[in-house]
Protein backbone atom coordinates (compact mmCIF):
# COMPACT_ATOMS: atom_id res chain seq x y z
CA UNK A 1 -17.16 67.43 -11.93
CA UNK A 2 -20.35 67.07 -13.57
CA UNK A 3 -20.78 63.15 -13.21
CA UNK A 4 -19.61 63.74 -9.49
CA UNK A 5 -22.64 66.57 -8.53
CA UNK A 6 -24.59 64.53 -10.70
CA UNK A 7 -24.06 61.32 -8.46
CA UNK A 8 -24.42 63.17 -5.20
CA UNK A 9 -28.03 64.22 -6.43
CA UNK A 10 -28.84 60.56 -6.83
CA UNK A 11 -27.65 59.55 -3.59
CA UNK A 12 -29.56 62.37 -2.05
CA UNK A 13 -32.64 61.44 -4.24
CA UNK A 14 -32.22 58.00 -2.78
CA UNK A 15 -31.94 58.81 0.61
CA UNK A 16 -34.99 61.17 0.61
CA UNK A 17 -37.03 58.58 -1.46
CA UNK A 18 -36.38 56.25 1.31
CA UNK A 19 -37.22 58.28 4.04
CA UNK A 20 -34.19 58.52 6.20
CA UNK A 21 -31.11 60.94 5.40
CA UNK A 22 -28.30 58.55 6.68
CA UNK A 23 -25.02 57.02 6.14
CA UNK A 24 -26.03 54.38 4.89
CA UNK A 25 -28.77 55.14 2.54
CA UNK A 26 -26.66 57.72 0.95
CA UNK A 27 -24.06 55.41 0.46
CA UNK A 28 -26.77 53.13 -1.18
CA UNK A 29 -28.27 56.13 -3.31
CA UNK A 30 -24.22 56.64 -4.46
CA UNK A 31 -23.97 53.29 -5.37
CA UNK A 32 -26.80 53.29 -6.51
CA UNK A 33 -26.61 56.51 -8.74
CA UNK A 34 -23.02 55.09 -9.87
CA UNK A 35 -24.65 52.63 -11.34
CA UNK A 36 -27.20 54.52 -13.47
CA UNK A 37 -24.40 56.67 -14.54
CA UNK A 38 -22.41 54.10 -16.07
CA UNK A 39 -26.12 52.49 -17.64
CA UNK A 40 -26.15 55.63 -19.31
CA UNK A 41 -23.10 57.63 -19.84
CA UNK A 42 -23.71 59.07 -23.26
CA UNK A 43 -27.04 60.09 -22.30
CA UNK A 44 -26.10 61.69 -18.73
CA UNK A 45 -22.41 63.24 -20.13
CA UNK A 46 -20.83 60.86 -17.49
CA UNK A 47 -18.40 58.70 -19.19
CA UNK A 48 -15.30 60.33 -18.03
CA UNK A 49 -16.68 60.50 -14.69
CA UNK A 50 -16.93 56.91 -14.69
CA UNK A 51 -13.65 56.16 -16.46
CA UNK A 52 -11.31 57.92 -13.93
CA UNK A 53 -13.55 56.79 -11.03
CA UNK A 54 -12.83 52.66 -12.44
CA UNK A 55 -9.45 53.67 -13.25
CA UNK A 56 -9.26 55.50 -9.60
CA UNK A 57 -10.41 52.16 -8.45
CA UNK A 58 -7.84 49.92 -10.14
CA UNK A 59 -5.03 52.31 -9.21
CA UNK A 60 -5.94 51.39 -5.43
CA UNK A 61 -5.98 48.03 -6.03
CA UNK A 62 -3.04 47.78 -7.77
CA UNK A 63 -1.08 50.28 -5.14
CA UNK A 64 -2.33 48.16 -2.60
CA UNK A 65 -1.08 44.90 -4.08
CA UNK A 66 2.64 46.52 -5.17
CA UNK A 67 3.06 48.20 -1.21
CA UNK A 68 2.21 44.48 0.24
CA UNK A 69 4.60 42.88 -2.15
CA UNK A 70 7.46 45.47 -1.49
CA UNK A 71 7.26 45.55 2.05
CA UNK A 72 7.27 41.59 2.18
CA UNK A 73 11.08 41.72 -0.51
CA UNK A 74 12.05 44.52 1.32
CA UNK A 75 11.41 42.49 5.07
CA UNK A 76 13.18 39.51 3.27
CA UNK A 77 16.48 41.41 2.04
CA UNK A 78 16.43 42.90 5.75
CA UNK A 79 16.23 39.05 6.98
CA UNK A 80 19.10 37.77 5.30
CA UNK A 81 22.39 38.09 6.51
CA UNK A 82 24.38 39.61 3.73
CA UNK A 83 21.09 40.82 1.17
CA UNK A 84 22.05 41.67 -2.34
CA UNK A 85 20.99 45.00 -1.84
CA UNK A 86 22.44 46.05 -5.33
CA UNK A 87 21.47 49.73 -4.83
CA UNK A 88 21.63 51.94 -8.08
CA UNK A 89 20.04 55.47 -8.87
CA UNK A 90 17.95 55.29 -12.23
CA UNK A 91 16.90 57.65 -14.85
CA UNK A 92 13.57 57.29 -15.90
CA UNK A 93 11.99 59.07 -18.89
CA UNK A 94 8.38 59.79 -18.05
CA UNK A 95 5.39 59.69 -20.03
CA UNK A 96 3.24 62.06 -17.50
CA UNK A 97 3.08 65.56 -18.28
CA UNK A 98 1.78 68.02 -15.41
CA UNK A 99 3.59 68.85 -11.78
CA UNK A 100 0.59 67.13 -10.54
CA UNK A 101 0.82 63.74 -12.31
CA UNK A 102 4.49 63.95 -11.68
CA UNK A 103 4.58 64.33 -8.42
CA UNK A 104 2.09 61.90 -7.58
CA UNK A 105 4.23 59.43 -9.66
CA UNK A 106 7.20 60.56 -7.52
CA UNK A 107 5.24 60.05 -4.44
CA UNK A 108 3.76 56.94 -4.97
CA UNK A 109 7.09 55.20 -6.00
CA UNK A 110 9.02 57.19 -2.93
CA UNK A 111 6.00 55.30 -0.44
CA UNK A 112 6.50 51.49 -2.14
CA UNK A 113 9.64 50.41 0.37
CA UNK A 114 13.09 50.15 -1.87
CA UNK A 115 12.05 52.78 -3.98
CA UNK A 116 12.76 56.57 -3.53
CA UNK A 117 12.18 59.33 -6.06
CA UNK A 118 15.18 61.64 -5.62
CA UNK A 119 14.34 64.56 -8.54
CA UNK A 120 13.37 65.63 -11.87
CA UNK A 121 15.73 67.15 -14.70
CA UNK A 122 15.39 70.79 -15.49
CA UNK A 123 12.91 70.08 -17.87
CA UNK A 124 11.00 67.69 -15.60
CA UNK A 125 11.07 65.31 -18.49
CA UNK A 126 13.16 62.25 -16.51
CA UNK A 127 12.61 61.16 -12.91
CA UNK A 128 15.68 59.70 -11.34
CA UNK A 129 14.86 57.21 -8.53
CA UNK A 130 17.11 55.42 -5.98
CA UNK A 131 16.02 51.32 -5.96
CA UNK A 132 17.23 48.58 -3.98
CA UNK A 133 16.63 44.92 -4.12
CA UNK A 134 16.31 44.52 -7.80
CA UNK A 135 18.78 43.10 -10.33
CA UNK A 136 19.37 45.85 -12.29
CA UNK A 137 18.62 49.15 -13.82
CA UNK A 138 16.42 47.59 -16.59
CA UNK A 139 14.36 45.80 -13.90
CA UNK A 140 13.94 49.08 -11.92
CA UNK A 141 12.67 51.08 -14.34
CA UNK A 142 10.01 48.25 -15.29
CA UNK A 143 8.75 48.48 -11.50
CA UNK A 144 8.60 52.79 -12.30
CA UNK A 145 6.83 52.04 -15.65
CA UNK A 146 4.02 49.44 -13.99
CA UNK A 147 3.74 52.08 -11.38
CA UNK A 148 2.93 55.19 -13.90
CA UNK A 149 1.22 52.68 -16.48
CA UNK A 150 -1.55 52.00 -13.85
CA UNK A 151 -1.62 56.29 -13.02
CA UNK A 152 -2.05 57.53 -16.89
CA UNK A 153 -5.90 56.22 -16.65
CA UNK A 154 -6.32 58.36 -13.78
CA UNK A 155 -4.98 61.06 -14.78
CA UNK A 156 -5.37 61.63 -18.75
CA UNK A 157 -8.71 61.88 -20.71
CA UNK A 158 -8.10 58.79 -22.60
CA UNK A 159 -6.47 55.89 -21.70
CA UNK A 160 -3.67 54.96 -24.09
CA UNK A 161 -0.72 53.55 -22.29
CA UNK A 162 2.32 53.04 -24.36
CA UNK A 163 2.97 49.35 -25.30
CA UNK A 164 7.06 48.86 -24.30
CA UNK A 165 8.70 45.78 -25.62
């Protein structure tokens, strides 16, 4: 939270330096002070500010690009007149630990079309997930994995995803 008051005073700054306290000049002054905070991270105590905010970044793009693609396989397999929907229910054993990353794993997955987080175990160590569209079991899981590989940067201090063969 630090980095985050810390780049709201810039902006502020900015916008009173300039003379006018709008919109757009304290978008400018965030920018702005975004940039001087990742200059200067060590000195300013903003590094993990700036991590998860890149990371935060990257997750969007990367959610973005996934929903496009699945709505365009999904619209396909709905095109065709006998799709190979191959529907299967998957167990997925998660790296995130927390209600909150987990269900923000579960919910990003469930809003990706073809995808739809049913549960955890008891121990809320495996998600299981209902896929269609996709070859197998091994292929769904992959699409799960990309999906929680791209949230661990977001949502840990470091950013150490696991390397799966």
């Amino acid at each position: 939270m630090r980095g985050l008051a810390l780049n709201l005073l810039l902006a502020v700054t900015w916008a009173l330096f300039a003379g006018q306290v709008a919109v757009r000049e304290l978008l400018v002054g965030f920018l702005v002070g975004f940039g001087i905070l990742a200059l200067f991270p060590r000195a300013l105590g903003s590094a993990g500010y700036v991590r998860r905010s890149v990371a935060t970044l990257r997750f969007t793009g990367f959610f973005l690009k996934e929903l496009s693609l699945a709505n365009v396989q999904v619209a396909l397999l709905a095109l065709r007149p006998r799709p190979p929907l191959n529907p299967m229910i998957v167990a997925y054993p998660m790296r995130l630990e927390g209600e909150t990353a987990q269900t923000l794993l579960a919910a990003t997955i469930t809003l990706m079309p073809g995808t739809v987080a049913m549960g955890f175990d008891d121990e809320r160590r495996v998600l299981y997930a209902h896929a269609i569209g996709l070859p197998g079991a091994a292929e769904a899981r992959d699409s799960i994995r990309r999906v929680e590989d791209a949230l661990l940067p977001v949502l840990t201090r470091r950013a150490t995803p696991e390397v799966h063969p």
